[in-house]
C-alpha atoms as a PDB file:
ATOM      1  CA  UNK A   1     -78.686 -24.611  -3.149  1.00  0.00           C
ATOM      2  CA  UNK A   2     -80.286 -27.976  -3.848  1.00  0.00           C
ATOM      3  CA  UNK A   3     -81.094 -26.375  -7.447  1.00  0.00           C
ATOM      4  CA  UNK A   4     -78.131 -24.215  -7.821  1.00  0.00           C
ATOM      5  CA  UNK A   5     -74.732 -25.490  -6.229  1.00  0.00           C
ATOM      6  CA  UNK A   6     -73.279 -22.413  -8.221  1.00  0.00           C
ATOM      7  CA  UNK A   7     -75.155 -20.509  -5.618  1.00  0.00           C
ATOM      8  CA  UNK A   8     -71.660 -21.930  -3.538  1.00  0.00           C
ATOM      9  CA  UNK A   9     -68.756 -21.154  -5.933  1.00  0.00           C
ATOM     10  CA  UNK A  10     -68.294 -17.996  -3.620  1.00  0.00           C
ATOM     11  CA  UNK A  11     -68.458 -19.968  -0.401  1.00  0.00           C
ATOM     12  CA  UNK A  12     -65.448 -22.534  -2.259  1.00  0.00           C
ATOM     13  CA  UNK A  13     -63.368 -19.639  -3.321  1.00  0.00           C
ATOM     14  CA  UNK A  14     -63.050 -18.669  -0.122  1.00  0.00           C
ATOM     15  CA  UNK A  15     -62.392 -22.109   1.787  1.00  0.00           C
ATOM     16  CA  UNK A  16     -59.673 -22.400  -1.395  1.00  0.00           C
ATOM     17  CA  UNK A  17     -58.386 -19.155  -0.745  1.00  0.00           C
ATOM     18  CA  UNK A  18     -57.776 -19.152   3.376  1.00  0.00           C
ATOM     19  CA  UNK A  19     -56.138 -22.840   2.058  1.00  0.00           C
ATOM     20  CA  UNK A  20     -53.608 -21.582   0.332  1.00  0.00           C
ATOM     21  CA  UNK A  21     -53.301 -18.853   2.455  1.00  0.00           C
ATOM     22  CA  UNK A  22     -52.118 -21.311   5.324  1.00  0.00           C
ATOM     23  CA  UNK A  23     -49.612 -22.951   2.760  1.00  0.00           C
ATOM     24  CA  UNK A  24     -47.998 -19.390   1.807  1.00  0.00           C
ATOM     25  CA  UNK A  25     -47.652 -18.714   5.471  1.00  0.00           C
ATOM     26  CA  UNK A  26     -46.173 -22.441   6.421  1.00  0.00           C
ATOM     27  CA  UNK A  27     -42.925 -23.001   5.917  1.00  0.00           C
ATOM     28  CA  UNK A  28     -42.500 -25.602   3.532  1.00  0.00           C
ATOM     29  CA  UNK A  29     -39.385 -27.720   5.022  1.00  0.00           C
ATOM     30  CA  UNK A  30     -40.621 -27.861   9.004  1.00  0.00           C
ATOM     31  CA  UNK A  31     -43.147 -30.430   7.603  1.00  0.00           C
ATOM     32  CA  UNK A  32     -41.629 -33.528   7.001  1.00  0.00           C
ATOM     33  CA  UNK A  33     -42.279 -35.907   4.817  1.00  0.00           C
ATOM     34  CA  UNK A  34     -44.021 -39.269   6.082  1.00  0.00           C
ATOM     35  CA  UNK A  35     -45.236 -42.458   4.971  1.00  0.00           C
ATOM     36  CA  UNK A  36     -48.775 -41.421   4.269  1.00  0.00           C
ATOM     37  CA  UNK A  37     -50.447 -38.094   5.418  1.00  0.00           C
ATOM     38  CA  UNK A  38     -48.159 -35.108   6.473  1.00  0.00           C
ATOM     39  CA  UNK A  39     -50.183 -34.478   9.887  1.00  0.00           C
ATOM     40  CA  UNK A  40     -48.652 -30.985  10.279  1.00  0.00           C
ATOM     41  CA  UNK A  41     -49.451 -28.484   7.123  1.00  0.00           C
ATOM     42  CA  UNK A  42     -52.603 -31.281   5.465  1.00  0.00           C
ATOM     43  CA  UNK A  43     -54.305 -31.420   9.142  1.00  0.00           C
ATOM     44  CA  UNK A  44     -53.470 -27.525   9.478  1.00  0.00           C
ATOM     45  CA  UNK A  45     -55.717 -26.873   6.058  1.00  0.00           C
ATOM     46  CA  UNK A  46     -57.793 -29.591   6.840  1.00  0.00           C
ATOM     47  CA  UNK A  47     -59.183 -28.774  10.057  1.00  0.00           C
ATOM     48  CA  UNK A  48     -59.455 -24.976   9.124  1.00  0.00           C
ATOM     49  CA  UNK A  49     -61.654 -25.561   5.967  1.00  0.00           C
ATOM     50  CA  UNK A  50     -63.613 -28.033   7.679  1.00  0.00           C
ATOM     51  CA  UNK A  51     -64.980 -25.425  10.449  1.00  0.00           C
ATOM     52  CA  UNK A  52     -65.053 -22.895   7.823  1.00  0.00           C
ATOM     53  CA  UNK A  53     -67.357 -25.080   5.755  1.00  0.00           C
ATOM     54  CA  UNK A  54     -68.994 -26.526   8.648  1.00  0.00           C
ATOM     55  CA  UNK A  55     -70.177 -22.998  10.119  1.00  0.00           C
ATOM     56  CA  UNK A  56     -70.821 -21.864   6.397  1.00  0.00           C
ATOM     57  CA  UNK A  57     -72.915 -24.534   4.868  1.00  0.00           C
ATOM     58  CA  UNK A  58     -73.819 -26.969   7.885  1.00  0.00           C
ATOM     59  CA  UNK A  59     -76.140 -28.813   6.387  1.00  0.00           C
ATOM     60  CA  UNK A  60     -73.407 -30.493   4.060  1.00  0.00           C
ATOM     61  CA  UNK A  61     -71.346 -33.217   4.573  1.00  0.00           C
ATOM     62  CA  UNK A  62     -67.632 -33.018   4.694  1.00  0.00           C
ATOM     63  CA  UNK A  63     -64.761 -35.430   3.608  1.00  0.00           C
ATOM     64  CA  UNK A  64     -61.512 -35.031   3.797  1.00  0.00           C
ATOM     65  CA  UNK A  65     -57.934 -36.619   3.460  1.00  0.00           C
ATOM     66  CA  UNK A  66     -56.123 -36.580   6.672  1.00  0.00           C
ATOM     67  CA  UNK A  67     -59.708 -37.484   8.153  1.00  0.00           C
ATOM     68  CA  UNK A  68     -61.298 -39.292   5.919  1.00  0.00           C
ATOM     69  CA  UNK A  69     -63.711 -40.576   8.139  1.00  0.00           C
ATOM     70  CA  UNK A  70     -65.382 -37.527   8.855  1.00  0.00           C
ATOM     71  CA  UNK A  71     -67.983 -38.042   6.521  1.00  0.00           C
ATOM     72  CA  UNK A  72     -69.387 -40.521   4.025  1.00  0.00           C
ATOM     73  CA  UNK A  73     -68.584 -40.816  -0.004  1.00  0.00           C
ATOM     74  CA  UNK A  74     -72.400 -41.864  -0.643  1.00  0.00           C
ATOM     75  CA  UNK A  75     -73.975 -38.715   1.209  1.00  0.00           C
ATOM     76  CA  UNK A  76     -76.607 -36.942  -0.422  1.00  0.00           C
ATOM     77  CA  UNK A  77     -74.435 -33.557  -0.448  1.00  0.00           C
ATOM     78  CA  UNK A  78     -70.826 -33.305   0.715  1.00  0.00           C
ATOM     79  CA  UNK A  79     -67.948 -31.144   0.157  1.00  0.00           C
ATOM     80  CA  UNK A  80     -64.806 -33.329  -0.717  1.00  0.00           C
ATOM     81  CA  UNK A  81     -61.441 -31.747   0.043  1.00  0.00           C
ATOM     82  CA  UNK A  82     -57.990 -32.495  -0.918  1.00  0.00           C
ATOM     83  CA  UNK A  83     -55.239 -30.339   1.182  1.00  0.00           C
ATOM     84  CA  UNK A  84     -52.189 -30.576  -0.648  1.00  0.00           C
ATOM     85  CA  UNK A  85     -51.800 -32.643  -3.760  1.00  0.00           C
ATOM     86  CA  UNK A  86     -48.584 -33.338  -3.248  1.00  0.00           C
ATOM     87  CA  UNK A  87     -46.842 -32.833   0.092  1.00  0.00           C
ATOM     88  CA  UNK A  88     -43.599 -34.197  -1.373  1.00  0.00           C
ATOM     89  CA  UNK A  89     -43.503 -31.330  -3.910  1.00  0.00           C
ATOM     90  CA  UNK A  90     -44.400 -28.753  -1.141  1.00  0.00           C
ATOM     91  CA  UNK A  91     -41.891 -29.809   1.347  1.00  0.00           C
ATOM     92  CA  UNK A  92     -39.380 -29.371  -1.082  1.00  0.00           C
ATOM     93  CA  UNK A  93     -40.425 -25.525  -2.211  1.00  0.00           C
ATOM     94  CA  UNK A  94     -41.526 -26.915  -5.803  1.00  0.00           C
ATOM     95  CA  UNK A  95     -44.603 -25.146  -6.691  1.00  0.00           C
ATOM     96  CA  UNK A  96     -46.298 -27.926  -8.776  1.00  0.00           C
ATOM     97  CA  UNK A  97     -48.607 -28.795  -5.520  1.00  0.00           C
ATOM     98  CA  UNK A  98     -52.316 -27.562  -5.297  1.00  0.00           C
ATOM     99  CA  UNK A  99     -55.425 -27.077  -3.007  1.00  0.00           C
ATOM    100  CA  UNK A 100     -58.546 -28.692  -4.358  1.00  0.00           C
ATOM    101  CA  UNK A 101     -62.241 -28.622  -3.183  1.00  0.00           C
ATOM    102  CA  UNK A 102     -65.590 -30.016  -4.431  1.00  0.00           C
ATOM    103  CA  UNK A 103     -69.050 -30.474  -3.706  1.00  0.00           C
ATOM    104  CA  UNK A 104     -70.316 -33.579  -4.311  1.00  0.00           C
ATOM    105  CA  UNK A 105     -73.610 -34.760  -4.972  1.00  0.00           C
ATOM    106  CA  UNK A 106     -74.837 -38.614  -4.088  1.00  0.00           C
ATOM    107  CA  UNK A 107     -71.144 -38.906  -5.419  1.00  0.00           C
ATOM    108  CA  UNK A 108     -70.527 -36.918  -8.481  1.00  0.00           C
ATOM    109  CA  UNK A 109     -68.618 -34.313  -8.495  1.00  0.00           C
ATOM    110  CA  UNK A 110     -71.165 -30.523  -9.606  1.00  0.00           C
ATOM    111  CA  UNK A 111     -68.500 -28.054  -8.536  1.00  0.00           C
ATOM    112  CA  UNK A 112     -65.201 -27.837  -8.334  1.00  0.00           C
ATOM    113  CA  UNK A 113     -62.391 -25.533  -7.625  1.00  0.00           C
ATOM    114  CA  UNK A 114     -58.549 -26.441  -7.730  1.00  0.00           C
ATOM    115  CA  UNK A 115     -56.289 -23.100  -6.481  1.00  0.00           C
ATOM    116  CA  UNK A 116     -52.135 -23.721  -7.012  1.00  0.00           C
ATOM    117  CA  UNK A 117     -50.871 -20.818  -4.908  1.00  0.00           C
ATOM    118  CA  UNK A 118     -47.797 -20.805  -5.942  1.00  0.00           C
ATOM    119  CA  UNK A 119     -48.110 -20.764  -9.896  1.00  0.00           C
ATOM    120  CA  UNK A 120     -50.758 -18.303  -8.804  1.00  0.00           C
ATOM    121  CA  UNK A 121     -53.740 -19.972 -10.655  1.00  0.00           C
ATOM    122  CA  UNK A 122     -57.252 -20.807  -9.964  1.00  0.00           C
ATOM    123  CA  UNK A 123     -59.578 -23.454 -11.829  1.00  0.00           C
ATOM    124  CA  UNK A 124     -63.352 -23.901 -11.217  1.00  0.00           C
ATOM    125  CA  UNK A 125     -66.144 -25.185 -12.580  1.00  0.00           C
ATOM    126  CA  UNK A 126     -69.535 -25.922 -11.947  1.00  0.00           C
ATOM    127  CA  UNK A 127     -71.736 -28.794 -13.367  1.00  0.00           C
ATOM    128  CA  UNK A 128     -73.524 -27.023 -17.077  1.00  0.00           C
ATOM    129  CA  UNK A 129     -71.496 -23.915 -16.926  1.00  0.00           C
ATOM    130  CA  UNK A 130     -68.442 -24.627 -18.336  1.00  0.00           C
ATOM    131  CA  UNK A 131     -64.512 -24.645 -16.908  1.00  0.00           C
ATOM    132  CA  UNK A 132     -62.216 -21.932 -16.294  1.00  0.00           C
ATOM    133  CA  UNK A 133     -59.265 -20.820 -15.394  1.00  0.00           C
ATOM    134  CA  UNK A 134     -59.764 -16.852 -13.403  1.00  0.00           C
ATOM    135  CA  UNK A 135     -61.664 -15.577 -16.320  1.00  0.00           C
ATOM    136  CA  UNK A 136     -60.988 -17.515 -19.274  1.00  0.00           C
ATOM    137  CA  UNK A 137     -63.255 -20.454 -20.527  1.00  0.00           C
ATOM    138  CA  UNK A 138     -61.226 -24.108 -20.720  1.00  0.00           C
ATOM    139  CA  UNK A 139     -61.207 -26.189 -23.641  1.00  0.00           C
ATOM    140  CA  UNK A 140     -59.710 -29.247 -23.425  1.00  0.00           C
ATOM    141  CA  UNK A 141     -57.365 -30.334 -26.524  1.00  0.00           C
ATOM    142  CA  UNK A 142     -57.880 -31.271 -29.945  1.00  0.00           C
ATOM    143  CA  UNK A 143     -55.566 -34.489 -30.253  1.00  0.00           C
ATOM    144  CA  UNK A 144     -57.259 -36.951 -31.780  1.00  0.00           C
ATOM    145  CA  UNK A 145     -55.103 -39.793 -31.740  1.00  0.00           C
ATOM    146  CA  UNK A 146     -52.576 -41.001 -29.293  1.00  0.00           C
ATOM    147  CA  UNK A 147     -49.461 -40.716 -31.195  1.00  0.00           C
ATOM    148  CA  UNK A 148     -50.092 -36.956 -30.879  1.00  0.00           C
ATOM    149  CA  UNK A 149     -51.154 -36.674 -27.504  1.00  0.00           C
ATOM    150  CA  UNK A 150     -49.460 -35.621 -24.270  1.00  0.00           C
ATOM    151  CA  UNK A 151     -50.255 -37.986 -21.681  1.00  0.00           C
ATOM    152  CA  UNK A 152     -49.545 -37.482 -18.024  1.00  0.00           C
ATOM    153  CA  UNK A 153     -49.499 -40.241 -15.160  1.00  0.00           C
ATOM    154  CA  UNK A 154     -49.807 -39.967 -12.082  1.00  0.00           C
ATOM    155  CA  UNK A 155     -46.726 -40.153  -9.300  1.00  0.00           C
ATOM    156  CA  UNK A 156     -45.340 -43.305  -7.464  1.00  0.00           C
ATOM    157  CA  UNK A 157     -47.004 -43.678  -4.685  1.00  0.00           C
ATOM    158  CA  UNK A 158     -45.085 -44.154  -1.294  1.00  0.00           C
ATOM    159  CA  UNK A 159     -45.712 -45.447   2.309  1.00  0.00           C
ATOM    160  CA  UNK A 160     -47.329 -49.203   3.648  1.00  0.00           C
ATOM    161  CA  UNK A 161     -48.614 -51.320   0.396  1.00  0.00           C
ATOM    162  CA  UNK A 162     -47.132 -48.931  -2.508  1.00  0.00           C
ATOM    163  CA  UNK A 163     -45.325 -51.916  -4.288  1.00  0.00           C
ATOM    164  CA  UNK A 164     -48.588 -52.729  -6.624  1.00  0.00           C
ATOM    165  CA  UNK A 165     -49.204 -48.783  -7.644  1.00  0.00           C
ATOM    166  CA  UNK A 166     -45.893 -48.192  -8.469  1.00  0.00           C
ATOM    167  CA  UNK A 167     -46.108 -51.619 -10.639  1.00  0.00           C
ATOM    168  CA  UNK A 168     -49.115 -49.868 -12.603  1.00  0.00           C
ATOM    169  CA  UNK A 169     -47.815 -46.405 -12.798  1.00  0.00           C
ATOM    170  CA  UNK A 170     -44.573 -48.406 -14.385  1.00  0.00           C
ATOM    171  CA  UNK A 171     -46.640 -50.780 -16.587  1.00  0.00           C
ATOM    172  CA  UNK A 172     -48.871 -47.871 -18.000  1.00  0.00           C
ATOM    173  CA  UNK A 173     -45.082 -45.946 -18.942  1.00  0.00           C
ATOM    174  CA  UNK A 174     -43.771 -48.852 -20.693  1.00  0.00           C
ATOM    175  CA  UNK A 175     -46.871 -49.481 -22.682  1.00  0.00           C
ATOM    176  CA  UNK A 176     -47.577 -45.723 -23.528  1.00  0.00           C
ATOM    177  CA  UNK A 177     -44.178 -44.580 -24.224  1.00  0.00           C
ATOM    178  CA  UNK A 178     -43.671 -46.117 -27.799  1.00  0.00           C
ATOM    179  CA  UNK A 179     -47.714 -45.164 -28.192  1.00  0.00           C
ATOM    180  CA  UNK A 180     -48.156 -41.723 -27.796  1.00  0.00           C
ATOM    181  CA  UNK A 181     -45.952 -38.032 -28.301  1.00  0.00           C
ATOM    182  CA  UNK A 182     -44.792 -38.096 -24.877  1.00  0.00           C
ATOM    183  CA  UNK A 183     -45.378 -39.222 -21.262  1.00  0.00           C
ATOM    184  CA  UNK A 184     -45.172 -36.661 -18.360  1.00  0.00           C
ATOM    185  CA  UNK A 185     -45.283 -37.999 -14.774  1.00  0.00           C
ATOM    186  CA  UNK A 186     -45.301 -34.534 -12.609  1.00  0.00           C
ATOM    187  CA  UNK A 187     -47.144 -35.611  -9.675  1.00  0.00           C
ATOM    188  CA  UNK A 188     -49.946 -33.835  -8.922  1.00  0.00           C
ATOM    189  CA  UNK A 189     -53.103 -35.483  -9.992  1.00  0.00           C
ATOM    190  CA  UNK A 190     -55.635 -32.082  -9.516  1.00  0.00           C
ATOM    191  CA  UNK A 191     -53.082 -30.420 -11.992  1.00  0.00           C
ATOM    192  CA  UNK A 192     -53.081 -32.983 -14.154  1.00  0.00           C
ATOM    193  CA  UNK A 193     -56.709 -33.044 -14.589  1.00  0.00           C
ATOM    194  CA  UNK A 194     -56.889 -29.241 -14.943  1.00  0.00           C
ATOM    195  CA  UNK A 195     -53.835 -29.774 -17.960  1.00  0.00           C
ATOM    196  CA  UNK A 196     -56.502 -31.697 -19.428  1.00  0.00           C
ATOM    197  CA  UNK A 197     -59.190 -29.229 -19.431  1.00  0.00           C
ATOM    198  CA  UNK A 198     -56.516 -26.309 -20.551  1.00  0.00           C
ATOM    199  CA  UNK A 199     -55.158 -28.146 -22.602  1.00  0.00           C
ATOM    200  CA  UNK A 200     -51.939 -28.173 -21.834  1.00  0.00           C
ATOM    201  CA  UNK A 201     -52.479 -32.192 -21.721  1.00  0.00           C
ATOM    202  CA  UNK A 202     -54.484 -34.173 -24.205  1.00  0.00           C
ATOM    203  CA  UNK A 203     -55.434 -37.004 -21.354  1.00  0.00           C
ATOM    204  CA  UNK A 204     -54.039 -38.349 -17.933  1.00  0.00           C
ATOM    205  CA  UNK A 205     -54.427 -41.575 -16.338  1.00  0.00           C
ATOM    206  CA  UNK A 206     -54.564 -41.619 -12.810  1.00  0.00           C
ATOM    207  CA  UNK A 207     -54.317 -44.377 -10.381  1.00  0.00           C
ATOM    208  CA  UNK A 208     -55.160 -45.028  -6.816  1.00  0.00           C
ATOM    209  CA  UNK A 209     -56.223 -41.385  -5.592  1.00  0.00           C
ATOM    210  CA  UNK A 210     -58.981 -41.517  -3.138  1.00  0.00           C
ATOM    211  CA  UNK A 211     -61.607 -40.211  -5.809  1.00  0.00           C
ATOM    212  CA  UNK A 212     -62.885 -37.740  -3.705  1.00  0.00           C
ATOM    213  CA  UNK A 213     -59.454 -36.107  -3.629  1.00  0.00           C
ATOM    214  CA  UNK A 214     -59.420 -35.412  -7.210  1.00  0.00           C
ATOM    215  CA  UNK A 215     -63.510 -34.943  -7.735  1.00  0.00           C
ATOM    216  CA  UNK A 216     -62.785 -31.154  -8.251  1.00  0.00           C
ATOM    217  CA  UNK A 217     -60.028 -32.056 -11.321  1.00  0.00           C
ATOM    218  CA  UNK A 218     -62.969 -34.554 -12.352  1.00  0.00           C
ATOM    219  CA  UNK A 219     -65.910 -31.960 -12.506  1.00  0.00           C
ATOM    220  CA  UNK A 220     -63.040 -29.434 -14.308  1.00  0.00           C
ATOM    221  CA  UNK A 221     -62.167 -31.469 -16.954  1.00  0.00           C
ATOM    222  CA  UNK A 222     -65.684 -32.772 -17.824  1.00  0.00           C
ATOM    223  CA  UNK A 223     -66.682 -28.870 -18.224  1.00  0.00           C
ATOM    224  CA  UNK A 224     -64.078 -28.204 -20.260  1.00  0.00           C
ATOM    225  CA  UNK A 225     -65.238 -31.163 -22.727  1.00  0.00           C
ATOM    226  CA  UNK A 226     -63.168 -33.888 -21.532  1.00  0.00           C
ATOM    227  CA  UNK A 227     -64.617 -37.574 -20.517  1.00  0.00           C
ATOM    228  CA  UNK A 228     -63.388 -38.915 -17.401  1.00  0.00           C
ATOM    229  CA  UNK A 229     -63.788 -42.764 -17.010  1.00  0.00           C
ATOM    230  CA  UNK A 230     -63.148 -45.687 -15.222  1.00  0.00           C
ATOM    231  CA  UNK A 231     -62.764 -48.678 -17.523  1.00  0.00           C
ATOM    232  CA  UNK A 232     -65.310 -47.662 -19.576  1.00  0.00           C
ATOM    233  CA  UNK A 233     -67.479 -46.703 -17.085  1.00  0.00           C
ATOM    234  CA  UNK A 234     -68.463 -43.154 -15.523  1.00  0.00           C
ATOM    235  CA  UNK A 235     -65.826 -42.233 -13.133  1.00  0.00           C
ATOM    236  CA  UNK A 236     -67.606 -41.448  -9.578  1.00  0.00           C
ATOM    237  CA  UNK A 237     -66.301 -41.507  -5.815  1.00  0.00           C
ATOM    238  CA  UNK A 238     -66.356 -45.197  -5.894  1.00  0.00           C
ATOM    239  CA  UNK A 239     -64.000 -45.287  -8.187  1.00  0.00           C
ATOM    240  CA  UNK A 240     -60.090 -46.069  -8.585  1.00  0.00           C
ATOM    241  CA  UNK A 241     -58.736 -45.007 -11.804  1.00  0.00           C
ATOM    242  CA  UNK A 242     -59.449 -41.851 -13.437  1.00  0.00           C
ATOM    243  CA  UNK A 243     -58.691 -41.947 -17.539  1.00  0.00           C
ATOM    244  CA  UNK A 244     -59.424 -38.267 -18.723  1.00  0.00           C
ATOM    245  CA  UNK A 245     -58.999 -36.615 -22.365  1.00  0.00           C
ATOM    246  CA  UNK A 246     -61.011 -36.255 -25.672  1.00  0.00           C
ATOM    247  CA  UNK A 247     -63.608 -39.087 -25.919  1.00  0.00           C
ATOM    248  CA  UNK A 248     -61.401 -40.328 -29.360  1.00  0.00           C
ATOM    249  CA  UNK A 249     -58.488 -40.653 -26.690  1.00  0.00           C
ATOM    250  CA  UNK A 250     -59.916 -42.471 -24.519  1.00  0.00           C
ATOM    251  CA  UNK A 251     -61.703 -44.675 -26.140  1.00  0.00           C
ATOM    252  CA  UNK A 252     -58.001 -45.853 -27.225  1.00  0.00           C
ATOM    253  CA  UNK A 253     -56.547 -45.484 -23.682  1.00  0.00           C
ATOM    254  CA  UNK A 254     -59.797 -47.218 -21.698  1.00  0.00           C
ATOM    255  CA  UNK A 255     -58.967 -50.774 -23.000  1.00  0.00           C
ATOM    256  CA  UNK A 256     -54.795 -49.880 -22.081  1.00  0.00           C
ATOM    257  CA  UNK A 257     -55.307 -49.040 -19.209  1.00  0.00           C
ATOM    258  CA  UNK A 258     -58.005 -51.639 -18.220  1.00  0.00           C
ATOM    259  CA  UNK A 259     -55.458 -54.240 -19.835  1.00  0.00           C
ATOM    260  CA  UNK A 260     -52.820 -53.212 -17.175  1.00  0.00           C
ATOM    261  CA  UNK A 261     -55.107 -53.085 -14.077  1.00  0.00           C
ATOM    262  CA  UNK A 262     -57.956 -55.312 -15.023  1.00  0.00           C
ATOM    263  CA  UNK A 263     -59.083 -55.545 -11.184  1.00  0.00           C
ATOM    264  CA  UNK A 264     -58.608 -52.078  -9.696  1.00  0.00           C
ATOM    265  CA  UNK A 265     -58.141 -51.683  -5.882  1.00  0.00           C
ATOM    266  CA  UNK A 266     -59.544 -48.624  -4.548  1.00  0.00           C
ATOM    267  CA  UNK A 267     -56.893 -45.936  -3.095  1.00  0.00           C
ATOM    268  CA  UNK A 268     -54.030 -48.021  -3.859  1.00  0.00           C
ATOM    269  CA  UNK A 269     -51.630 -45.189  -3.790  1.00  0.00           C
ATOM    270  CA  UNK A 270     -51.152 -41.812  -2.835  1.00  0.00           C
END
């Protein structure tokens, strides 16, 4: 495994799979929506992929959102998951919402698979091999200039401390909007990401996510031949802000973004 991590894609499509599998079979609207973490459906998909993993693989490390604390960012080897990206969307029926899961290694992100059960897609990757989406190889898009690009941002984020990442998200509208083709702001950061490498989205800027949510979006998009940054610098589990598109894109969007949040506070929104 330690040469191959693509020796696991089989072991993530299944932990993705019995994922969404729990979120077809929960009713969407007896989880309610809370300032922070949904314990009911997140912990639910959580705890199951965590034993799964755990039994599967259990010499490698686990972290996770509703408990983060079960395992460390820096590990050698860990498997990073994110349970629902977003819980707002899912509690409401909208099918924009997504399961992802990565293996990470000292940090960055080798393979990565995102599965939205209800568009009834699957995106994975793996570190030299390229991205896909089911069969089909992901290219990211041609734009080579912001004026023609599609740019997505992530949500507002809600719950204790929110005020400064909605102040970003808003800052980052106001200066793209007259830059670029359009702005979308749909919410789910994994999705986002995987736009990118489909290119259904020339570049998103994300802020705030805990990085190892989004690590399998990260490992997508690179594969498909996007560059994923954090002001200017590689973006890695440390980090706070995710720019992703075309490296001509964001070479433009680096110093925008960087301009709006010049001293980035890790998972400052969710």
């Amino acid at each position: 495994m330690r040469e191959n991590p693509g020796s696991l894609l089989t072991v993530a499509f299944q932990a993705a799979a019995t994922a969404s599998e729990i979120l077809r079979a929960s009713p969407p609207r007896a989880f309610a929506e809370k300032s922070g973490w949904d314990l009911g459906v997140e912990l639910a998909v959580e705890l199951a992929i965590r034993s799964r993993l755990a039994a599967e693989t259990p010499d490698i490390g686990f972290l996770g959102e509703a408990e983060e604390r079960a395992g460390t960012p820096g590990a050698e080897w860990a498997w990073a998951l994110g349970p629902i990206d977003v819980t707002s969307d899912f509690a409401r029926s909208v099918p924009l919402c997504a399961v992802s899961l990565a293996l990470l290694h000292h940090g960055h992100p080798v393979l990565g698979v995102i599965d939205a059960p209800f568009l009834q897609k699957r995106y994975h990757a793996v570190e030299g091999r390229g991205a896909y989406l089911g069969d089909k190889r992901l290219l990211a898009g041609p734009a080579a200039s912001l004026r023609d690009a599609i740019v997505a941002i992530g949500e507002y984020p809600v719950g204790q401390d929110s005020d400064r990442g909605s102040q970003l998200r808003l800052a980052a509208r106001v200066q793209l909007a007259p830059l670029v083709h359009r702005v979308r702001m749909l919410g789910t950061a994994v999705l986002d990401l995987a736009w990118v490498a489909e290119g259904q989205r020339d570049a998103s800027v994300t802020f705030g996510y805990r990085p190892w949510g989004i690590a399998a979006g990260v490992v997508i998009a690179r594969e498909a031949g996007a560059t994923v940054v954090e002001h200017g610098g590689p973006h890695d589990v440390g980090s706070a802000v995710a720019v992703a598109g075309p490296s001509a894109l964001v070479g433009e969007l680096g110093p925008l973004v960087q301009a709006i949040d010049p001293t980035p506070l890790a998972m400052n929104g969710v």
